[in-house]
N, C-alpha and C. Protein backbone atom coordinates (compact mmCIF):
# COMPACT_ATOMS: atom_id res chain seq x y z
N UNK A 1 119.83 99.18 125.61
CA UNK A 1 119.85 97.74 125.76
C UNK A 1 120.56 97.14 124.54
N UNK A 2 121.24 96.08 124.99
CA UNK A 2 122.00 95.34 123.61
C UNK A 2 121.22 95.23 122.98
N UNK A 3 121.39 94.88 121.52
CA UNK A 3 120.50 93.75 120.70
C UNK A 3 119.98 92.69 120.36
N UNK A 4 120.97 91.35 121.21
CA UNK A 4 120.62 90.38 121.68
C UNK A 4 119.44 90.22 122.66
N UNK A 5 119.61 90.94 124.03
CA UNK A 5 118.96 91.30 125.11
C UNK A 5 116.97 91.52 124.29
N UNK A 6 117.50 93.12 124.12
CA UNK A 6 116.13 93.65 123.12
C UNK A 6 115.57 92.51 122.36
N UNK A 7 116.13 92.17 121.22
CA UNK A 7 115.16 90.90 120.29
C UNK A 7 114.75 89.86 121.19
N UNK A 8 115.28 89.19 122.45
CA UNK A 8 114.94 88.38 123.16
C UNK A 8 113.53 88.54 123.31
N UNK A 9 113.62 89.85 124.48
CA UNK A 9 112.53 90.03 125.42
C UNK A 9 110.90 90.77 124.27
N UNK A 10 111.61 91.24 122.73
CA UNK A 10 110.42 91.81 121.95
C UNK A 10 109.63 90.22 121.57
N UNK A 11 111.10 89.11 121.24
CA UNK A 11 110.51 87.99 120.37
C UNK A 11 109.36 87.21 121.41
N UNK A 12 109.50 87.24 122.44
CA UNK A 12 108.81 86.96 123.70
C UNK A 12 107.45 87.83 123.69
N UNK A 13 107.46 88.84 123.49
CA UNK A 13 105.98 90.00 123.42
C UNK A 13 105.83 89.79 122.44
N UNK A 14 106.52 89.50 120.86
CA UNK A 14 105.20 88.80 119.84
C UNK A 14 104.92 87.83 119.91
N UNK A 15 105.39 87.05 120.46
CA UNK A 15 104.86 85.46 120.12
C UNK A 15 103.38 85.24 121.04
N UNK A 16 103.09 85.83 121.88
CA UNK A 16 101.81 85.90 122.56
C UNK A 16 101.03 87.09 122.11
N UNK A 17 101.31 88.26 121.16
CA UNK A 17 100.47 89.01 120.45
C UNK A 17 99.76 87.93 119.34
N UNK A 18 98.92 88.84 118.83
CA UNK A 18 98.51 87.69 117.57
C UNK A 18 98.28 88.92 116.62
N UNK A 19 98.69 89.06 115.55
CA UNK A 19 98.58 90.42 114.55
C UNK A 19 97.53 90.24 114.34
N UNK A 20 96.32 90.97 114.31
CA UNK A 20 94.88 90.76 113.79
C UNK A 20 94.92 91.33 112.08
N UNK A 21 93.61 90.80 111.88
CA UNK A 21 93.49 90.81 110.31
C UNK A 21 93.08 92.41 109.97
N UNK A 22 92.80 93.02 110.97
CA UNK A 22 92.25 94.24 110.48
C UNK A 22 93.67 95.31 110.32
N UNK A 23 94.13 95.00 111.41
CA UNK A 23 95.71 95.77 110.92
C UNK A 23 96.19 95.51 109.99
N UNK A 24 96.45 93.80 109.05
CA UNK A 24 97.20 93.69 108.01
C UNK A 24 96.83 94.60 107.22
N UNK A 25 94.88 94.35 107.10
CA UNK A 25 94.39 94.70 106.06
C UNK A 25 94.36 96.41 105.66
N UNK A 26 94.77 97.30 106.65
CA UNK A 26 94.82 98.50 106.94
C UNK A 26 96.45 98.96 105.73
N UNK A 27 97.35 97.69 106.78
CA UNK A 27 98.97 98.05 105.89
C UNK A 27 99.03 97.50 104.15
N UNK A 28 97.77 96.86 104.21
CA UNK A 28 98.37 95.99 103.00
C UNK A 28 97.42 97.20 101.81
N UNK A 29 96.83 97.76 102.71
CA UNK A 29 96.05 98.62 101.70
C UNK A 29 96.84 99.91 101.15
N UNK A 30 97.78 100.68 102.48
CA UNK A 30 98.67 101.56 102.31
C UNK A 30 99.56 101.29 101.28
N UNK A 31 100.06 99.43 101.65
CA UNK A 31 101.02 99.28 100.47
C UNK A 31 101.04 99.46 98.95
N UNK A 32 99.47 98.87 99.19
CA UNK A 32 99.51 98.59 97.46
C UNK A 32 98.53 100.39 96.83
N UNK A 33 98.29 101.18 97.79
CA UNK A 33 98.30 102.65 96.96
C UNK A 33 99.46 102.83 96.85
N UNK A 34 100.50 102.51 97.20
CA UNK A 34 101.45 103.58 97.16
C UNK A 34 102.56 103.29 96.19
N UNK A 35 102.97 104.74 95.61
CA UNK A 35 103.62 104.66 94.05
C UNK A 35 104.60 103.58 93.97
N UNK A 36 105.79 103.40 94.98
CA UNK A 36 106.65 102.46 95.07
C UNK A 36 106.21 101.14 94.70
N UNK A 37 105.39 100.93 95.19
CA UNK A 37 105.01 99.52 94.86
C UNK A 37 104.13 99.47 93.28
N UNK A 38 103.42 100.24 93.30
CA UNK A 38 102.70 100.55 92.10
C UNK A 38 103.59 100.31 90.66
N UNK A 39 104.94 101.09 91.17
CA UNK A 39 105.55 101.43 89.38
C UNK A 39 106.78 99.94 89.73
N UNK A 40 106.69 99.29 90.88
CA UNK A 40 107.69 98.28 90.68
C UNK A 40 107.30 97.07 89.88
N UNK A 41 108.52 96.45 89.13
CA UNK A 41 107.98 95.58 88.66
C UNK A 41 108.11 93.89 88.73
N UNK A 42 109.33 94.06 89.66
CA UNK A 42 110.00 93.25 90.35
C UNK A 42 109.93 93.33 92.04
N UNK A 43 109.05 92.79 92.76
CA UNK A 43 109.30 92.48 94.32
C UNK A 43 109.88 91.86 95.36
N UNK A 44 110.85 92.18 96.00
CA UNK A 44 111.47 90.99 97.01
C UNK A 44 110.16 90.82 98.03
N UNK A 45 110.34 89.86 98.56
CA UNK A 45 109.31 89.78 99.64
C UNK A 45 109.49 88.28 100.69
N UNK A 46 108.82 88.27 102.00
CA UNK A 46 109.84 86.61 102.44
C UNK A 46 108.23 86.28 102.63
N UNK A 47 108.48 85.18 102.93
CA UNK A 47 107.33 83.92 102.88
C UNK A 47 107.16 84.02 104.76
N UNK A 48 105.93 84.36 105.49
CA UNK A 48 106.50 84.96 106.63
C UNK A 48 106.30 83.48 107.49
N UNK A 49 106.53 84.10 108.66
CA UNK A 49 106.75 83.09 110.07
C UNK A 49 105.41 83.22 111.09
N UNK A 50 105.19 82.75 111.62
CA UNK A 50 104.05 82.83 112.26
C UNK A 50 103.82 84.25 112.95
N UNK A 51 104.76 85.00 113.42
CA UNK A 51 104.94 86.00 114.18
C UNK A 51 104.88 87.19 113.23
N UNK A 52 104.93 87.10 112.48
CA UNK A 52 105.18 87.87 110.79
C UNK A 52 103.60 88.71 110.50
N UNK A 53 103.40 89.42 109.89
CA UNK A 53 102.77 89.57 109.51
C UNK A 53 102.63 88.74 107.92
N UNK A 54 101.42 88.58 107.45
CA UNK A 54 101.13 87.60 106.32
C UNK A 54 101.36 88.14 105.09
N UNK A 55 102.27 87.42 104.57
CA UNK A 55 102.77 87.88 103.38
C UNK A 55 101.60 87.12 101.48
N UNK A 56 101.50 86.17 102.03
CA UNK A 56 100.31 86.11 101.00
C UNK A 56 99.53 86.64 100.27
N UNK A 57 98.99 87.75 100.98
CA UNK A 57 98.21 89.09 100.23
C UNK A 57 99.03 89.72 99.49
N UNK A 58 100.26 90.19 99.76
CA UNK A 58 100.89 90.66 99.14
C UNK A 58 101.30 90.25 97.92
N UNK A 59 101.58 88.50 98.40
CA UNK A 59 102.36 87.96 96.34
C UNK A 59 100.63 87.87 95.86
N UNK A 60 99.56 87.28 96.17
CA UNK A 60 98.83 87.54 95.23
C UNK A 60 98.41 88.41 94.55
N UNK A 61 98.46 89.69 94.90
CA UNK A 61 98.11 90.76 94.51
C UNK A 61 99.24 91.25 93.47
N UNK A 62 100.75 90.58 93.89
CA UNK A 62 101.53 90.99 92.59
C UNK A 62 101.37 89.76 91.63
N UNK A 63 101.39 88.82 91.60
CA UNK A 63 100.85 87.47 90.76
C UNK A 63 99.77 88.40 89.78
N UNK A 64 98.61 89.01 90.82
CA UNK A 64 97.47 89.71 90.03
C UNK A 64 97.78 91.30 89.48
N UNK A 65 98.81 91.67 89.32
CA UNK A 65 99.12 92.79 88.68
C UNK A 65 99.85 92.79 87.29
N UNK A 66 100.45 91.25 87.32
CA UNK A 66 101.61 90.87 86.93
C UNK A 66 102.54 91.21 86.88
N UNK A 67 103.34 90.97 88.32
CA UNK A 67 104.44 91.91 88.70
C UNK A 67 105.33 90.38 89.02
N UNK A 68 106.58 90.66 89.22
CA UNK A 68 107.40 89.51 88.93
C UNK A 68 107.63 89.26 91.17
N UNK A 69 107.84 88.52 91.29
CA UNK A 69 107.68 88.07 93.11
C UNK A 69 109.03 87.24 93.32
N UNK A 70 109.79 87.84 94.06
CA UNK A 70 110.92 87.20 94.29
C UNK A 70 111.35 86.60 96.31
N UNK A 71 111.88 85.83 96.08
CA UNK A 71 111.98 85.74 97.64
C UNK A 71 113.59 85.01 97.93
N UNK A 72 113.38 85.22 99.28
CA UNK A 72 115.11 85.13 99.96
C UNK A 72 115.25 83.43 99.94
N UNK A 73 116.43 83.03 99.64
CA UNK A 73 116.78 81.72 99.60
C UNK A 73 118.66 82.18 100.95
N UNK A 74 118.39 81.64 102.10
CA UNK A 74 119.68 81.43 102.56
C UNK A 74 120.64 80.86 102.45
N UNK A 75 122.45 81.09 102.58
CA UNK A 75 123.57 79.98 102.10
C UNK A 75 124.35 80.42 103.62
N UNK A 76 125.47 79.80 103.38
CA UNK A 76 126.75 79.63 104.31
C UNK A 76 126.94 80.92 104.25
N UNK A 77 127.61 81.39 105.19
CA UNK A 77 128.33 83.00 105.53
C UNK A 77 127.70 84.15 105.61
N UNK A 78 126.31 83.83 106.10
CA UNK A 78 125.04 84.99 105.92
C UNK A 78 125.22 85.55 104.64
N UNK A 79 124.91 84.66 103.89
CA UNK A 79 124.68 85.13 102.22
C UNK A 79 123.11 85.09 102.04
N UNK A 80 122.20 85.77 101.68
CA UNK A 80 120.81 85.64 100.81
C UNK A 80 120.87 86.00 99.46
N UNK A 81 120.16 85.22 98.32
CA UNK A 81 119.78 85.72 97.46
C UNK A 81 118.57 85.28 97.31
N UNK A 82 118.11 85.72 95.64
CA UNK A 82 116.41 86.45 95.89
C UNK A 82 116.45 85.35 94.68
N UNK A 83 115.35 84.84 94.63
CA UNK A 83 114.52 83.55 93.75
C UNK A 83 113.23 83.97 93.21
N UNK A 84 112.60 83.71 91.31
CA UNK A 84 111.61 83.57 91.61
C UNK A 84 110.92 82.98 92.38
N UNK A 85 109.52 83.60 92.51
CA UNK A 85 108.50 82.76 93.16
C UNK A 85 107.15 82.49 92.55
N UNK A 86 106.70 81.66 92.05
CA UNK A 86 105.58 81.31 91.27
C UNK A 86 104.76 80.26 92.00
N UNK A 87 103.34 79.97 91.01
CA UNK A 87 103.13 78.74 91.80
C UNK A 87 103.97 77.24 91.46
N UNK A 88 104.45 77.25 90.81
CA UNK A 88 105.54 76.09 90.35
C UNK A 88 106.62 75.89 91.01
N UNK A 89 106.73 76.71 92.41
CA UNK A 89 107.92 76.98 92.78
C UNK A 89 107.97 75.84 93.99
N UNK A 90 108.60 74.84 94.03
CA UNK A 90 108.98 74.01 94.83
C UNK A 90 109.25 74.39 96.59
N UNK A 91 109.33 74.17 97.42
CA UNK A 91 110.07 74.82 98.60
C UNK A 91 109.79 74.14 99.94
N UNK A 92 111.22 74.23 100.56
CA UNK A 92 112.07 73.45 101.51
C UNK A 92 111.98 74.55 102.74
N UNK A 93 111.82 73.84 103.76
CA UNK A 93 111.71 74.45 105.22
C UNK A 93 113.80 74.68 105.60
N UNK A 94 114.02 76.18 105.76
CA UNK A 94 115.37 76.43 105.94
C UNK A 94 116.00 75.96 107.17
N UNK A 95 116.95 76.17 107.57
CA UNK A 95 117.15 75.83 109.24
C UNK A 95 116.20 76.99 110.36
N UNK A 96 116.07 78.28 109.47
CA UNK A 96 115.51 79.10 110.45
C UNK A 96 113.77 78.95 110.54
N UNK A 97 113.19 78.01 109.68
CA UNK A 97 112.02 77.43 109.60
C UNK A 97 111.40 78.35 108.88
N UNK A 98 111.60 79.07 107.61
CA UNK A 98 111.50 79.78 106.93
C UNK A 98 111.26 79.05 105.15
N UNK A 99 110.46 79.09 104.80
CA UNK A 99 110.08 78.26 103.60
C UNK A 99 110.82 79.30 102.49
N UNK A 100 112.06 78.13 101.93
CA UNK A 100 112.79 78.76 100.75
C UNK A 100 112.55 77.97 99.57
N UNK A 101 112.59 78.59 98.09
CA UNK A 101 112.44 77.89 97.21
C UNK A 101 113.99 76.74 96.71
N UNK A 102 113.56 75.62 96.01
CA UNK A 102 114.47 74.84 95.57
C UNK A 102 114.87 74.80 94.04
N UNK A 103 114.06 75.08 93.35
CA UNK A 103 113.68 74.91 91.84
C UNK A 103 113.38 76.35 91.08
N UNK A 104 114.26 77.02 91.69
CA UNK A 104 114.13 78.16 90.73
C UNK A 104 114.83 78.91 90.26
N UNK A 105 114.79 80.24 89.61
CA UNK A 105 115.44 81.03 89.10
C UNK A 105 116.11 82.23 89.89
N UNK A 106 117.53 82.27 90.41
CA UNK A 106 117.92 83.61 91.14
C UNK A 106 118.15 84.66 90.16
N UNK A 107 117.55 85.72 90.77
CA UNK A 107 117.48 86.98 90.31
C UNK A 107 118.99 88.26 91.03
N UNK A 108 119.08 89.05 89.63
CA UNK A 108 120.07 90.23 89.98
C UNK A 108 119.71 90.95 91.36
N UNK A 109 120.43 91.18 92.00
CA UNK A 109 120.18 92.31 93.01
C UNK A 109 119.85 93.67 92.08
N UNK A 110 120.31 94.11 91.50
CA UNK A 110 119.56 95.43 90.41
C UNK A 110 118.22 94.85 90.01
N UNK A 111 117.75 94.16 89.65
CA UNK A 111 116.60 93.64 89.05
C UNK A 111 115.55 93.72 89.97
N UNK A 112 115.97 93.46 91.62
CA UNK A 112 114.84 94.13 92.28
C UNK A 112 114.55 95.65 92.59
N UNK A 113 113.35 95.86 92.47
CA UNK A 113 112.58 97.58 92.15
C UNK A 113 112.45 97.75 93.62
N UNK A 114 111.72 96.70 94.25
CA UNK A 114 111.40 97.26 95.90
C UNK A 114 111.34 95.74 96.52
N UNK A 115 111.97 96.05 97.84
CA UNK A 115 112.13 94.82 98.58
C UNK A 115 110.94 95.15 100.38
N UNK A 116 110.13 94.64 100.17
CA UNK A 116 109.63 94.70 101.87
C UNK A 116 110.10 93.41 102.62
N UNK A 117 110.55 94.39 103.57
CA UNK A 117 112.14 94.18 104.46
C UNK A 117 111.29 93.64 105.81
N UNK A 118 111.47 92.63 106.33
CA UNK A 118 110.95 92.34 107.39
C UNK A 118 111.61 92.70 108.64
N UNK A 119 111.26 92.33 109.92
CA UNK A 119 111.67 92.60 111.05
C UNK A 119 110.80 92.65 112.16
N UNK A 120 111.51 92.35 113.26
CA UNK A 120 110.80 92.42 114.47
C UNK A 120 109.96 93.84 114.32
N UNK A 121 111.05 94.58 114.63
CA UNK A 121 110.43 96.18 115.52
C UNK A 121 111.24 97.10 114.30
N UNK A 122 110.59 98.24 114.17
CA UNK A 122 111.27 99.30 113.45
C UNK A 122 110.69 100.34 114.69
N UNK A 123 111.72 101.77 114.27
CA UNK A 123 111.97 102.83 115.07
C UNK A 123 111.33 103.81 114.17
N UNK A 124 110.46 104.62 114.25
CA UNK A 124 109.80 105.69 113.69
C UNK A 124 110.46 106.61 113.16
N UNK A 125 111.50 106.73 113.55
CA UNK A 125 111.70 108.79 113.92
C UNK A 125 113.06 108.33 112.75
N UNK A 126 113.79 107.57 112.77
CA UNK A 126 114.79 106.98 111.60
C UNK A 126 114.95 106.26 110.66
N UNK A 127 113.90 105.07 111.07
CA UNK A 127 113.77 104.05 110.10
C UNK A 127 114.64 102.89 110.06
N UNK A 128 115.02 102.64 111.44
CA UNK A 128 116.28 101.43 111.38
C UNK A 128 115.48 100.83 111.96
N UNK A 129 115.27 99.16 111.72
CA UNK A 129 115.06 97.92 111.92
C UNK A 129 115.64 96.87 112.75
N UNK A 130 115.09 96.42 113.81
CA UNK A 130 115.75 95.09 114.55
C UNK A 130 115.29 93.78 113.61
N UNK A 131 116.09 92.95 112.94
CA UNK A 131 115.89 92.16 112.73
C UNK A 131 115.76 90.74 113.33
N UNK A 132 115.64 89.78 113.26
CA UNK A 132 116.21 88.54 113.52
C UNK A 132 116.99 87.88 114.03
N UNK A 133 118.38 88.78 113.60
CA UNK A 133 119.38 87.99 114.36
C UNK A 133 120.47 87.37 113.20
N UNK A 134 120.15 87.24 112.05
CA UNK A 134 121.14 86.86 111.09
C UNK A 134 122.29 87.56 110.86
N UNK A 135 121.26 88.93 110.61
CA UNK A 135 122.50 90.02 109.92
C UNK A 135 122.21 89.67 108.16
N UNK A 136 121.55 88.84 107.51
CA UNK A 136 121.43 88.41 106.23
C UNK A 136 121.04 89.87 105.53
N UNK A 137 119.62 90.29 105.89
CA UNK A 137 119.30 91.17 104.97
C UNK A 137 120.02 93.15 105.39
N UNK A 138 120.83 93.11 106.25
CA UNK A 138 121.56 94.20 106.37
C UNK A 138 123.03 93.87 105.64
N UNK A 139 123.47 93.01 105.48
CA UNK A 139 124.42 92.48 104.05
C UNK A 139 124.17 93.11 102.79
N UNK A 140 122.32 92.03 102.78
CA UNK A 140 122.04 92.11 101.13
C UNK A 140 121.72 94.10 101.07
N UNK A 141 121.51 94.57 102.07
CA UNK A 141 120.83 95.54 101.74
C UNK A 141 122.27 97.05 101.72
N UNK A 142 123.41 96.36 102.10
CA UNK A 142 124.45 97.46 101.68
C UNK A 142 124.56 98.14 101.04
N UNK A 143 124.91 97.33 99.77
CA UNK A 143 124.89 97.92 98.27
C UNK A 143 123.36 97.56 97.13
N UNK A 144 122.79 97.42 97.72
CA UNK A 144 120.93 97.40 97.15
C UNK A 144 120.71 98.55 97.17
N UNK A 145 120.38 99.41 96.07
CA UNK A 145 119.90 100.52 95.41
C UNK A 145 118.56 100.46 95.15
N UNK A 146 118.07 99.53 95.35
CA UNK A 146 116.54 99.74 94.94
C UNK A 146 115.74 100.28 96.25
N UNK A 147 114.14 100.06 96.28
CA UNK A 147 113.47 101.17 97.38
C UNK A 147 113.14 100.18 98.70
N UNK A 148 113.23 100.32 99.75
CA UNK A 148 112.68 99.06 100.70
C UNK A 148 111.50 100.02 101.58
N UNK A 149 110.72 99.34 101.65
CA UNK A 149 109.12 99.07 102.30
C UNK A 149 109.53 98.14 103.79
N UNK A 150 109.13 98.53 104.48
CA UNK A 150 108.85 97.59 105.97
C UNK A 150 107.27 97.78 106.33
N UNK A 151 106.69 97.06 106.49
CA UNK A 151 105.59 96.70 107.19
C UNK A 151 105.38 96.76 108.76
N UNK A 152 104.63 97.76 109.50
CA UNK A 152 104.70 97.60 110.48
C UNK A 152 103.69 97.76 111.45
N UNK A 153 103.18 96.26 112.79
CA UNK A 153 101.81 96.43 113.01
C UNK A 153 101.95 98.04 114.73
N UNK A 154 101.13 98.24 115.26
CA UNK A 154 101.51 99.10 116.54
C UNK A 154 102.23 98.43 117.45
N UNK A 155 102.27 97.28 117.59
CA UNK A 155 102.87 96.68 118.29
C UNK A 155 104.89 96.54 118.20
N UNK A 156 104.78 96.44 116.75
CA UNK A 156 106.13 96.77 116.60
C UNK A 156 106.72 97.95 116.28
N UNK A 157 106.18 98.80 116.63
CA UNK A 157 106.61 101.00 115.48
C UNK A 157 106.79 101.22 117.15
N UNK A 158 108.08 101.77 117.18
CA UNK A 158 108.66 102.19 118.52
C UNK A 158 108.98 103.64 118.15
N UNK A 159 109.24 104.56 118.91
CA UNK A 159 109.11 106.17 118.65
C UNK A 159 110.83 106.11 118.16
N UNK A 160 111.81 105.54 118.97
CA UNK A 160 113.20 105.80 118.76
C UNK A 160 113.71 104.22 119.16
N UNK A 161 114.68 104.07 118.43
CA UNK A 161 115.07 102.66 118.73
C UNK A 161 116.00 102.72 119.95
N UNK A 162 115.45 101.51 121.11
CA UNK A 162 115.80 101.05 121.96
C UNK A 162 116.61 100.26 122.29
N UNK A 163 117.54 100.03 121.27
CA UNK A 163 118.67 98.91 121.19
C UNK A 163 119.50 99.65 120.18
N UNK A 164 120.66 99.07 120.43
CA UNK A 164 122.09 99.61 120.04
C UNK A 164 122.14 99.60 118.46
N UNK A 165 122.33 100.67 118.29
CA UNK A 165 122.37 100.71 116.42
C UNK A 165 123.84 100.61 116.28
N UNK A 166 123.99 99.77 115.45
CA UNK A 166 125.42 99.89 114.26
C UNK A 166 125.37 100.46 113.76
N UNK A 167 126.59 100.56 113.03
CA UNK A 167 127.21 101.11 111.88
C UNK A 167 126.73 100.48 110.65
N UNK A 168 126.84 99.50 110.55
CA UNK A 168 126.26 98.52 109.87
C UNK A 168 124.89 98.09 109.17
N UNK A 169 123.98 98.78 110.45
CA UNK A 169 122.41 98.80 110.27
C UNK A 169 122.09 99.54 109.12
N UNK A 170 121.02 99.06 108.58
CA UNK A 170 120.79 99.78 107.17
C UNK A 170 119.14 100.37 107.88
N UNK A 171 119.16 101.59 106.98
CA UNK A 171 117.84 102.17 107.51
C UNK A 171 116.63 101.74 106.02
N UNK A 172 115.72 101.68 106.33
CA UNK A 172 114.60 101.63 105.66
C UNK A 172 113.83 102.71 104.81
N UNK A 173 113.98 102.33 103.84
CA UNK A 173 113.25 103.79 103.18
C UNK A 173 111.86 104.18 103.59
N UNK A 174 111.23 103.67 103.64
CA UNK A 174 109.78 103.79 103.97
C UNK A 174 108.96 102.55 105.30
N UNK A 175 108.49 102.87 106.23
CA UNK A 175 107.70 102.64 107.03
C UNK A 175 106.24 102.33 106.46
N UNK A 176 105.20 101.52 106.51
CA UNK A 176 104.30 101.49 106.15
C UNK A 176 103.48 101.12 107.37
N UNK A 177 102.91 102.17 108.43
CA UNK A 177 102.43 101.17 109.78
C UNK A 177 100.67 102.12 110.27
C-alpha cells in the first residue's frame, strides 16, 4: 500500500484507540532503564498530539535527572530544528497543531545524544517508521549521528512494514514497545 493511503486509514484506527496509561507506563519504564537514555545528556523529544503517546513523563524525568530537553521547532522547506525546553520556555501552536517553542535557545544537531523519534506505526523486524507526513524528521535524521529511541504502543508495532519504504526512510535505532 502507498504511504499516503496507509497513514490515512492507520491515522483513522488511532484516533478512536485511546493509548492507556498502563502501556505508557510499561514504555516509559523500559525507557528510562535503558543505557541510551541513561548516559545521554542532551534529549530531543516532541511535545505530543493527542494521538501520541505522552511525552511529559519523559521531560520531567529528564528536568529530574538534570539532563538538558530539547524539542522540534518547524520552518519553510521541511526544515526542523531542536530548541531548549524549560519551564520558561514560551510556546506557539504550529500549523500542524503541534506546540513549538518561541523564546529559546537552538541547539547543534551533534549536541543531541538521543532523539525519541515519533510516529504513527513502526515495523519490528527493521525498524523503519511511518511518520506524519512531513518528511521533517527523516531530513533531520540523515546526517544525525546520535542514537534514536521510538516509542511504541501494540497498537502501532507491525511485524513488517506495510507501506512503501524509500530510500530516503531512515531506520530507527531502537524500538522501545
Amino acid at each position: 500500500m502507498d504511504k499516503k493511503q496507509f497513514r490515512k486509514t492507520f491515522l483513522d484506527k488511532l484516533n478512536v484507540l485511546n493509548i492507556s496509561k498502563k502501556d505508557c507506563s510499561s514504555l516509559y519504564k523500559k525507557l528510562f532503564e535503558s543505557k541510551e537514555f541513561n548516559f545521554a545528556s542532551t534529549i530531543a523529544v516532541t511535545l505530543n498530539s493527542k494521538i501520541e503517546i505522552n511525552t511529559l513523563p519523559i521531560i520531567q524525568k529528564c528536568w529530574k535527572m538534570g539532563k538538558k530537553v530539547v524539542i522540534p521547532k518547524t520552518f519553510p522547506n521541511r526544515k526542523m530544528f531542536f530548541y531548549i525546553y524549560n519551564e520558561n520556555t514560551k510556546l506557539v501552536k504550529s500549523k500542524f497543531g503541534i506546540l513549538e517553542p518561541i523564546n529559546s535557545q537552538m541547539v547543534l544537531k551533534d549536541e543531541i545524544d538521543l532523539m525519541i523519534v515519533p510516529g504513527l506505526c513502526f515495523d519490528k523486524l527493521n525498524h523503519y517508521r511511518l511518520g506524519f507526513g512531513g518528511g521533517y524528521y527523516d531530513r533531520f535524521l540523515s546526517d544525525y549521528n546520535g542514537y534514536t529511541i521510538s516509542l511504541a504502543t501494540k497498537h502501532q508495532l507491525l511485524e513488517t512494514p506495510e507501506w512503501v519504504v524509500d530510500d530516503f526512510d531512515k531506520q530507527i535505532n531502537k524500538i522501545i514497545y
